[in-house]
Protein backbone atom coordinates (compact mmCIF):
# COMPACT_ATOMS: atom_id res chain seq x y z
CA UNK A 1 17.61 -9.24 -17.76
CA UNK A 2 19.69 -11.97 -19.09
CA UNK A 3 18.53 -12.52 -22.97
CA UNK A 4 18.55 -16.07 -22.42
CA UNK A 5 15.34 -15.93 -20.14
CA UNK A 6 11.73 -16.89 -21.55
CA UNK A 7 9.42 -15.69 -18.95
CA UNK A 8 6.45 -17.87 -18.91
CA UNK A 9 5.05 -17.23 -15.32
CA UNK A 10 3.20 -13.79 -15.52
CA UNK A 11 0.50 -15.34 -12.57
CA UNK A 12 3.51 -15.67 -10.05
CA UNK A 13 4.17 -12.02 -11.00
CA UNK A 14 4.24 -9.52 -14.42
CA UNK A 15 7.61 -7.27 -15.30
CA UNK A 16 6.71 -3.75 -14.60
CA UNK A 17 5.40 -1.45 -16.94
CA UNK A 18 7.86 0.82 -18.30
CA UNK A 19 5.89 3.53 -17.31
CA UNK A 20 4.39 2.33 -13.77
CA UNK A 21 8.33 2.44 -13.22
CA UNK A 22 8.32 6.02 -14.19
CA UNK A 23 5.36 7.34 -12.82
CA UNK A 24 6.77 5.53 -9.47
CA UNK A 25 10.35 7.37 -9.65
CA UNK A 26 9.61 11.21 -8.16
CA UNK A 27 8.82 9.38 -5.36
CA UNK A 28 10.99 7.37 -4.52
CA UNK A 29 13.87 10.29 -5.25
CA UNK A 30 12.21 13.74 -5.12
CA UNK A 31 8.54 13.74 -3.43
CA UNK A 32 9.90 11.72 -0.41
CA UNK A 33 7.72 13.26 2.12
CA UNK A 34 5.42 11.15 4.98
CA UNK A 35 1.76 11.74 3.32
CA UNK A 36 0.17 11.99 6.74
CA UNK A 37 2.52 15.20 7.66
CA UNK A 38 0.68 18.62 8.02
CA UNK A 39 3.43 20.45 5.65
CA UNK A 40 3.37 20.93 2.06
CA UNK A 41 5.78 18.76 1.20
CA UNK A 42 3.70 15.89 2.75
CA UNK A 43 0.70 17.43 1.72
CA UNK A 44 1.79 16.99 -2.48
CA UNK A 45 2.67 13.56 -1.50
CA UNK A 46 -0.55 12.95 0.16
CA UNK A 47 -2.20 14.37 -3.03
CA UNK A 48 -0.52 12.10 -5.44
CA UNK A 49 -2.02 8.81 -3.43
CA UNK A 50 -5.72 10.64 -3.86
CA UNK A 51 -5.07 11.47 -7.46
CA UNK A 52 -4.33 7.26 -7.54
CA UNK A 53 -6.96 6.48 -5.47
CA UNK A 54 -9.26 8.31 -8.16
CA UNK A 55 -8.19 6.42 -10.90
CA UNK A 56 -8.20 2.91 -9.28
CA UNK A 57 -11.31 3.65 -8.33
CA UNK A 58 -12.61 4.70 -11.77
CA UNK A 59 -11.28 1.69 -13.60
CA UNK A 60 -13.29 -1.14 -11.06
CA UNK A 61 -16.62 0.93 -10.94
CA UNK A 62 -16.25 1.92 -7.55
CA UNK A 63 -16.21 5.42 -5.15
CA UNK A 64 -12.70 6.72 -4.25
CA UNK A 65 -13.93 6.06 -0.65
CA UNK A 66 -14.83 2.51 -0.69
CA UNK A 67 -10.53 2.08 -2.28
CA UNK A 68 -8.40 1.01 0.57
CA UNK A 69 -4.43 0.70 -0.15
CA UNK A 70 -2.67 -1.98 1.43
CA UNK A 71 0.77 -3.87 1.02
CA UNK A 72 0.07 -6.79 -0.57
CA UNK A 73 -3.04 -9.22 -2.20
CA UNK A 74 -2.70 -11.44 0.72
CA UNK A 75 -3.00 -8.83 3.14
CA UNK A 76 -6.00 -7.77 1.85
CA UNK A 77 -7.56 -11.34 1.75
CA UNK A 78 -6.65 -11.79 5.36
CA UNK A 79 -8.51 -8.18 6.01
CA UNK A 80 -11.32 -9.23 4.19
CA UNK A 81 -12.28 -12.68 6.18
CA UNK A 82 -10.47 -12.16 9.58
CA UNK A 83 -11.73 -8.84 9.57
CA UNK A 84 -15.27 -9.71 8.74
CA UNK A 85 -15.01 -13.02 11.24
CA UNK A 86 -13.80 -9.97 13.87
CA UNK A 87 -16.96 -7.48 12.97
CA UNK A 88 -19.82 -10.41 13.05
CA UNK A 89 -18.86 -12.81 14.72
CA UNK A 90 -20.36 -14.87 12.12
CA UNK A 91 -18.54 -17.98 10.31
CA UNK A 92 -16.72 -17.54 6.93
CA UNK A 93 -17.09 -20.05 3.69
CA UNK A 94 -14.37 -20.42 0.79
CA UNK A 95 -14.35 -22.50 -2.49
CA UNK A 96 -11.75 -25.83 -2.39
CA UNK A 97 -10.09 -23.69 -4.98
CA UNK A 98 -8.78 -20.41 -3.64
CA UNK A 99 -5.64 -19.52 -3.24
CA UNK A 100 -3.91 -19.70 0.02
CA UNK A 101 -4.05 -16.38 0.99
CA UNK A 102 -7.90 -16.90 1.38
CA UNK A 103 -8.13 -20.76 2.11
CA UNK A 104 -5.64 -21.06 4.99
CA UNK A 105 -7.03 -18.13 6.54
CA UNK A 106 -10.84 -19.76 6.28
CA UNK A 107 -9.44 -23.06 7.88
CA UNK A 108 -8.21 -21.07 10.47
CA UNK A 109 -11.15 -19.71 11.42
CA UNK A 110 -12.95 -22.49 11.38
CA UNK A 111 -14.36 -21.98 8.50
CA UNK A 112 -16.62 -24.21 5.73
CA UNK A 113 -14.70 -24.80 2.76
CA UNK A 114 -17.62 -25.54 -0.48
CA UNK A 115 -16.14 -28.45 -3.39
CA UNK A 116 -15.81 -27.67 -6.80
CA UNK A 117 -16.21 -28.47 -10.10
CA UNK A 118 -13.59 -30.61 -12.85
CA UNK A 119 -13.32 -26.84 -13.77
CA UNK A 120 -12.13 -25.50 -10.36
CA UNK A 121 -15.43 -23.50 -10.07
CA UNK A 122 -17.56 -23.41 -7.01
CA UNK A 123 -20.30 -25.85 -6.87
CA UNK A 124 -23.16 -23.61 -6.22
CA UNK A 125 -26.19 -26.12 -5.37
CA UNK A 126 -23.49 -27.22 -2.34
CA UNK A 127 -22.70 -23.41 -2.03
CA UNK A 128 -26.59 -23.26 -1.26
CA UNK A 129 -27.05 -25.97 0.88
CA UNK A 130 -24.10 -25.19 3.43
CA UNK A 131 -25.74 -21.76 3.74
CA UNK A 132 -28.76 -23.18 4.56
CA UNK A 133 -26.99 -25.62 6.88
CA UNK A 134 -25.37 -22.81 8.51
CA UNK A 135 -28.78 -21.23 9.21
CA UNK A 136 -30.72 -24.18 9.92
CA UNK A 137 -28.21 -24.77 12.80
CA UNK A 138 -28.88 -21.34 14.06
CA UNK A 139 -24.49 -19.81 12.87
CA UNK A 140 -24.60 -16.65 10.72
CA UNK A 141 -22.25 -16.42 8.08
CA UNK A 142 -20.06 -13.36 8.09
CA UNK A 143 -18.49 -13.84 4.89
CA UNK A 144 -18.46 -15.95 1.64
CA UNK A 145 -15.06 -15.69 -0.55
CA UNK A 146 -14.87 -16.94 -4.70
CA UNK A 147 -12.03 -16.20 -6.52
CA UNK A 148 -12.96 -14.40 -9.80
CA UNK A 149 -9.86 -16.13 -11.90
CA UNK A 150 -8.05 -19.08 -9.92
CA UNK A 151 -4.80 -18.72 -9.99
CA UNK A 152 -3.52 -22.05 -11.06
CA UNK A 153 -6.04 -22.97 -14.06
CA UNK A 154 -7.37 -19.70 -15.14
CA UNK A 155 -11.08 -20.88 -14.80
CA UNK A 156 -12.93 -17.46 -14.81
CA UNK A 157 -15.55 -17.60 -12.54
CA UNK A 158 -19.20 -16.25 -12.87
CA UNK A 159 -19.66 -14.35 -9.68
CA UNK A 160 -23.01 -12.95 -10.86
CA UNK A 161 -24.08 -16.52 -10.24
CA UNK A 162 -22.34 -17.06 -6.58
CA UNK A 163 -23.52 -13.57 -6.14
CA UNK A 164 -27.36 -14.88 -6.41
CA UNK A 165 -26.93 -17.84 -4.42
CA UNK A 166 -25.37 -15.57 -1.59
CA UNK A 167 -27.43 -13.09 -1.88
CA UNK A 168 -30.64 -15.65 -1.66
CA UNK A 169 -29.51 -17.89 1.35
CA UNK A 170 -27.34 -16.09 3.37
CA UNK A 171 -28.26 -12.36 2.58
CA UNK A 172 -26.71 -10.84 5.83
CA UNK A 173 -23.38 -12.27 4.75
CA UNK A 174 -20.23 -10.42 2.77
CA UNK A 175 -19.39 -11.43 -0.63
CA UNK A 176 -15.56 -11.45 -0.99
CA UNK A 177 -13.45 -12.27 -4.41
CA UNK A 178 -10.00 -12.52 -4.43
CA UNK A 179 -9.76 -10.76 -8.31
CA UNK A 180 -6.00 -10.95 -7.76
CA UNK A 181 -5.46 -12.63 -11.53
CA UNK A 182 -8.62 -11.07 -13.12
CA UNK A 183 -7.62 -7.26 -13.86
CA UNK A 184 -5.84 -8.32 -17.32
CA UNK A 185 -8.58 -10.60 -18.86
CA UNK A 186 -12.16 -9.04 -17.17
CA UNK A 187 -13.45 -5.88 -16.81
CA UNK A 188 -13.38 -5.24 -12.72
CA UNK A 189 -16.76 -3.47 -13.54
CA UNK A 190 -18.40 -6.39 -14.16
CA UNK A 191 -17.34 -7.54 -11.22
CA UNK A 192 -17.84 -5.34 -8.48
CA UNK A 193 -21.19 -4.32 -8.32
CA UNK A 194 -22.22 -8.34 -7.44
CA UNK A 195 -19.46 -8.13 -4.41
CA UNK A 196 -18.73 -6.45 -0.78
CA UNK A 197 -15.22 -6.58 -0.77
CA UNK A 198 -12.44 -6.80 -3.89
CA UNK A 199 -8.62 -7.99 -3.24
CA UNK A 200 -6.29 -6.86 -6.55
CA UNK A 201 -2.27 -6.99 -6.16
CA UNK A 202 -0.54 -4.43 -8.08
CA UNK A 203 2.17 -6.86 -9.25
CA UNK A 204 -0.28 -9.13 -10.99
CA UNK A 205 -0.80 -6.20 -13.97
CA UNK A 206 2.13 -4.70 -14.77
CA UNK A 207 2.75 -2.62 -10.79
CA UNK A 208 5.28 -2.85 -8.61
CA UNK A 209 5.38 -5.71 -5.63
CA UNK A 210 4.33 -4.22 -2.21
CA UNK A 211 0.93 -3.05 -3.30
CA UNK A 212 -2.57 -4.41 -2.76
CA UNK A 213 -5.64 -2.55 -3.02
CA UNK A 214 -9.11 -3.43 -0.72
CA UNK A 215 -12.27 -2.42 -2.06
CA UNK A 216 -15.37 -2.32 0.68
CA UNK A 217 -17.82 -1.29 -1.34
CA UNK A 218 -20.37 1.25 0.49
CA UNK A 219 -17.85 2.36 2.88
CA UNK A 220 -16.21 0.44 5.97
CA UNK A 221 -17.34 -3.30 5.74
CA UNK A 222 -14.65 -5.30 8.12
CA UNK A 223 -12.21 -4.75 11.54
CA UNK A 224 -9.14 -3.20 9.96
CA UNK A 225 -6.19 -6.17 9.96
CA UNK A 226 -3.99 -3.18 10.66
CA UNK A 227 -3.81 -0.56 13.44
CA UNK A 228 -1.79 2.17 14.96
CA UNK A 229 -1.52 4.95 12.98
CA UNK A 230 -5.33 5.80 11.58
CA UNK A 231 -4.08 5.96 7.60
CA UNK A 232 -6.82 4.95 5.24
CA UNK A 233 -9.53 6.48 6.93
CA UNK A 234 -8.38 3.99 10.01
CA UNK A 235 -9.21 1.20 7.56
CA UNK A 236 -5.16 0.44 7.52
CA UNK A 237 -2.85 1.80 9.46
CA UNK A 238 0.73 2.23 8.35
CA UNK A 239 2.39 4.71 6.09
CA UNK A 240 1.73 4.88 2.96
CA UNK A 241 3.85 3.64 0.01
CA UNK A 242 3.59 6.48 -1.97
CA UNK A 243 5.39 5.64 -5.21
CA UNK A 244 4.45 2.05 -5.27
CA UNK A 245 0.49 3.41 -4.98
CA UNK A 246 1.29 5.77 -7.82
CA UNK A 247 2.84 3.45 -10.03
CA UNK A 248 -0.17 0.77 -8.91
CA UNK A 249 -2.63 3.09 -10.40
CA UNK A 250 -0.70 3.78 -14.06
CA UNK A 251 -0.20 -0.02 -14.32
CA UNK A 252 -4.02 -0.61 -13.78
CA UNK A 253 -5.02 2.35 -16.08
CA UNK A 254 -2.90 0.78 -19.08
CA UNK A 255 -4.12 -2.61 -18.65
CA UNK A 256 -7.80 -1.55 -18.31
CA UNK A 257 -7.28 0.28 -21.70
CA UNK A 258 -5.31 -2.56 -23.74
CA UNK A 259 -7.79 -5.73 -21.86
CA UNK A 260 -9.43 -6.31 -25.51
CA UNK A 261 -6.58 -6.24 -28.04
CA UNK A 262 -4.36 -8.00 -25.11
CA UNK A 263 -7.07 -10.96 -24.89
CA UNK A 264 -6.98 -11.33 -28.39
CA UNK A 265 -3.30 -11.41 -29.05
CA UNK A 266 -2.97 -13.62 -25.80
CA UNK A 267 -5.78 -16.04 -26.68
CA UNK A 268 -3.92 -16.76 -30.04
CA UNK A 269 -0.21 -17.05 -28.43
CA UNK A 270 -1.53 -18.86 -25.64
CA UNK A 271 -3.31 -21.44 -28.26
CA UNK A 272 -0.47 -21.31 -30.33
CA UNK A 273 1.28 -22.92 -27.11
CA UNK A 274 -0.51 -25.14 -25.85
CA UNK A 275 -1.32 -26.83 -29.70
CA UNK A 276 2.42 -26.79 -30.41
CA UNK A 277 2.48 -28.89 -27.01
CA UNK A 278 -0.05 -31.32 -27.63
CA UNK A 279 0.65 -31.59 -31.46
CA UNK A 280 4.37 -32.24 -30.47
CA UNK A 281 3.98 -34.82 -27.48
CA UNK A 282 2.02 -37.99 -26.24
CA UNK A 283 -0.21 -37.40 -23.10
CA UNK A 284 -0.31 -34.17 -22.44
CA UNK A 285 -3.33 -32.88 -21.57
CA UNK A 286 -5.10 -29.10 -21.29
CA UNK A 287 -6.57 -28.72 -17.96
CA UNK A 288 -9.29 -26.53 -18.34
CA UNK A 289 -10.48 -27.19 -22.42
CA UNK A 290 -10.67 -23.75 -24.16
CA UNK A 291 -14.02 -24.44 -25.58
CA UNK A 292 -15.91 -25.97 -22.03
CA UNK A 293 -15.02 -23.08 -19.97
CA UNK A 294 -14.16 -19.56 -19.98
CA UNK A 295 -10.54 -18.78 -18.75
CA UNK A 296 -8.00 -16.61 -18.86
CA UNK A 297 -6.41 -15.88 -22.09
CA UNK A 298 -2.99 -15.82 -20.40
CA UNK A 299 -3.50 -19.36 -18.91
CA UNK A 300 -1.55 -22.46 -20.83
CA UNK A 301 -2.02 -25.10 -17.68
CA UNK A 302 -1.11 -28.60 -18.87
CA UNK A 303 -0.91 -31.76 -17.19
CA UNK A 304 1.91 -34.15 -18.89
CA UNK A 305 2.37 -37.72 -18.60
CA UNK A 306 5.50 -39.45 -17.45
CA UNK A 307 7.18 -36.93 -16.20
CA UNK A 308 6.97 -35.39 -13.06
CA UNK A 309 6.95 -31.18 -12.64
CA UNK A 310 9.82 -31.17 -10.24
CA UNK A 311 12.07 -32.61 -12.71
CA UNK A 312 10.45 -30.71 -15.69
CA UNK A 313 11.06 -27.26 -13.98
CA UNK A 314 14.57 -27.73 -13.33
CA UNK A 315 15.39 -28.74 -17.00
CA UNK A 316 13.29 -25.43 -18.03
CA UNK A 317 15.09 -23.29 -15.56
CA UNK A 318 18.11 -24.76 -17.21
CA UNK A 319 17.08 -23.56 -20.68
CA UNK A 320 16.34 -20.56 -19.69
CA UNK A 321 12.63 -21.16 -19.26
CA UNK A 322 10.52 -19.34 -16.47
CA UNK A 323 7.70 -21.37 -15.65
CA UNK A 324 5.68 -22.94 -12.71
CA UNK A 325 3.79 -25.89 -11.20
CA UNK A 326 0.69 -26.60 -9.38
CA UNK A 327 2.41 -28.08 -6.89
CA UNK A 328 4.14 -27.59 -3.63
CA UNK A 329 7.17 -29.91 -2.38
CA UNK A 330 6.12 -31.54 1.37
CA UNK A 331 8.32 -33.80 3.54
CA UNK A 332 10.14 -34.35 0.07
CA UNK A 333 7.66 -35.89 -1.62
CA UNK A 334 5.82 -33.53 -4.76
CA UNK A 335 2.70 -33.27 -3.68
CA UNK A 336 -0.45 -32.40 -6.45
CA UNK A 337 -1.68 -28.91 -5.75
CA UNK A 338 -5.26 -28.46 -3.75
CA UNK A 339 -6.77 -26.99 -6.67
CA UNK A 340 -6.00 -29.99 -8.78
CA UNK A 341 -6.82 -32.30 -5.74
CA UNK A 342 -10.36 -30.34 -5.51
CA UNK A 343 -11.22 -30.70 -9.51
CA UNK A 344 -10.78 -34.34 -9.06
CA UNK A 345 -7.52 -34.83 -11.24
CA UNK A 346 -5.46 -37.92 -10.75
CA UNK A 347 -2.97 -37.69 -8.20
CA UNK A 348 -0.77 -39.39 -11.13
CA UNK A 349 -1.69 -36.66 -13.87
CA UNK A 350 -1.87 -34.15 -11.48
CA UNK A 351 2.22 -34.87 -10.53
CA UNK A 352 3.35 -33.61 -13.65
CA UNK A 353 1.12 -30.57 -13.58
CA UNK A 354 2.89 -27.41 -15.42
CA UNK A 355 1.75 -24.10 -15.14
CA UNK A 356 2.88 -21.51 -18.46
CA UNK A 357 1.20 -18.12 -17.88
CA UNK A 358 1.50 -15.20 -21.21
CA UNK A 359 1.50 -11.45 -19.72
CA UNK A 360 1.52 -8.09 -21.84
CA UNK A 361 5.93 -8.70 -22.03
CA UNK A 362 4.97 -12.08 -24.03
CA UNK A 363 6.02 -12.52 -27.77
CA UNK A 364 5.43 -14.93 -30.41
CA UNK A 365 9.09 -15.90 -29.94
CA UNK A 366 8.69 -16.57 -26.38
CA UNK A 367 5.97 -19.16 -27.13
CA UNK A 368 7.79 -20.97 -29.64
CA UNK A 369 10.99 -21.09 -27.79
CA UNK A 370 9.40 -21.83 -24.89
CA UNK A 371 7.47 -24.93 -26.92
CA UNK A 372 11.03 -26.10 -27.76
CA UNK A 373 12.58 -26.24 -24.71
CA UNK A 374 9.51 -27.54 -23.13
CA UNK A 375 9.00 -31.00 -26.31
CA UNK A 376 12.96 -31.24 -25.93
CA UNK A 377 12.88 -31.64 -21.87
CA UNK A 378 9.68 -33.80 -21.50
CA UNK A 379 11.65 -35.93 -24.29
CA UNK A 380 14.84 -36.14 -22.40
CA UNK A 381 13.21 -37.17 -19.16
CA UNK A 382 10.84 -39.43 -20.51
CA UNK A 383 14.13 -41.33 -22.70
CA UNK A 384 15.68 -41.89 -19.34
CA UNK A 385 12.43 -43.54 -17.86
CA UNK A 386 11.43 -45.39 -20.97
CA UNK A 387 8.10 -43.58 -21.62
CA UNK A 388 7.37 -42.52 -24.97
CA UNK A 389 8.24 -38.81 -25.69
CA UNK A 390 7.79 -37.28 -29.01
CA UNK A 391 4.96 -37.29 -31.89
């Protein structure tokens, strides 16, 4: 990678593991065998995904039955809710603040989507009452989907709490979090006995792209997404990407064991951002306060005047800076992201809305040359429009 690169965008995606990479390579060059042959060259491949199945299962508190491999995070959000839509009939319910994977797939069912909080969590007294709507108007709910970490913010969400309200008002239905960001700052065993159904992506913690993992706790829970070829106990059909599952489970295994000591460095790098950011420039404001909410200790989302992130991200990608925005361009206008939209943010703050995500690859000098380059581009664009820049 060129030297020159600060890579401040570990939610889009993390660098692999140096040793997820090596577990992955015997098969990808030596164990290249179709797992679902009857020989034994198939059959050591076929025992390699088990062996990973064991130890994903082991690090979210589940069986190594109720682990389902799949290709990708959003595939197995779209299992979880079209899937359960397909098995009851019933309707399915989101938070304002999930990621697209789970929100467009919601809307296109028809689905209820519940507001949030300033802090991008679920409001759970209007969580409640469009259960009881729901079942007052005589429509079961199938499914009910929270994100564990959003994606954009960091917010981390209590999902013992949605779990309750669920469980109270609409106890027929599934729980479903996407826990795509949360394997690197909470323990999935916390999480999973409160849920149905668990999306992860292997690429979010250190694995390879290509790899998602399903959890339906206490066996089969939804229609399969997938179907042809039976793999997965019929649960998803396709052939298995054996060295991508392998390399999955190492990446998991290592950031299970370093989650403490990598919170605690993170949580002081991550600070040490965002203060050299706010001590450094006018208006720039922390999205999610560190001491209202809990979040992520990888998450540095700002919001900075005067500026606007389009702009801001090209400068960065200029210095060498990898970062990202809550934002999405549309009919060339930038647009403020739904999650920001749903917290209630000013469309005005919201348009200069940048997105700095630490990962386990972060340094100390990645934060402070990222800080730089950040205080020196916010300056230059706010000299040309005649805003103030610098402290």
């Amino acid at each position: 990678m060129d030297d020159r690169i600060i890579y401040l965008d570990n939610a889009a995606s993390t660098p692999m593991r140096p040793e997820a990479v090596e577990a992955m390579m015997p098969y990808l060059a030596e164990v290249y065998a179709n797992p679902s042959g009857s020989h034994r060259f198939a059959r050591r491949a076929r025992r390699a995904i088990d062996e990973a199945r064991d130890e994903v299962a082991e690090v979210i508190g589940v069986h190594p039955n109720e682990v389902v491999f799949t290709g990708c995070g959003t595939e197995s959000d779209n299992t979880a809710i079209t899937g359960a839509v397909k098995r009851t009939g019933g309707v399915s319910v989101c938070s304002a603040a999930e990621h697209h994977a789970v929100l467009h797939v919601v809307e296109s069912h028809d689905g209820t989507v519940v507001p949030v909080d300033r802090f991008a969590r679920i409001d759970l007294d209007a969580l409640a009452d469009v259960l009881d709507a729901h079942r007052d108007e005589g429509r079961t709910v199938g499914i009910v989907s929270v994100m564990a970490v959003n994606n954009e913010v960091g917010t981390i969400t209590d999902i013992a709490a949605v779990s309750a309200v669920v469980r109270r008002h609409a106890p027929d239905a599934l729980l479903h979090t996407d826990a795509v960001q949360a394997p690197s700052w909470v323990d999935l065993r916390t999480i999973s006995p409160h849920v149905d159904l668990v999306s992860l992506s292997a690429h979010k913690f250190g694995g390879p792209k290509g790899v998602g993992i399903l959890v339906e706790r206490g066996g089969p829970r939804v229609d399969p997404l997938i179907i042809g070829g039976g793999q997965e106990r019929e649960r998803r059909s396709g052939t298995h990407n054996v060295g991508g599952i392998v390399a999955a489970a190492t990446a998991l295994r290592l950031t299970d064991t370093e989650r403490t000591a990598e919170n605690e460095r993170l949580t002081i790098l991550r600070d040490r951002l965002v203060d050299g950011l706010v001590g450094r420039l006018d208006d720039v404001v922390e999205t999610i306060p560190r001491d209202e909410q809990a979040k992520a200790a990888g998450s540095a989302h700002v919001c900075v005047g005067g500026v606007e992130s389009e702009s801001l991200l090209f400068l960065l990608d200029e210095a060498g800076v990898c970062a990202s925005a809550a934002s999405a361009c549309a009919s060339g206008a930038m647009e403020p992201s739904h999650v920001l939209a749903a917290m209630g943010v000013d469309r005005a703050v919201a348009l200069g809305a940048l997105r700095l995500t630490l990962g386990h690859s972060t340094t100390e000098a990645d934060v402070d040359s990222g800080s730089e380059a950040i205080v020196n581009a916010v300056t230059r664009l706010r000299s040309h429009s005649g805003v103030g820049a610098a402290s």
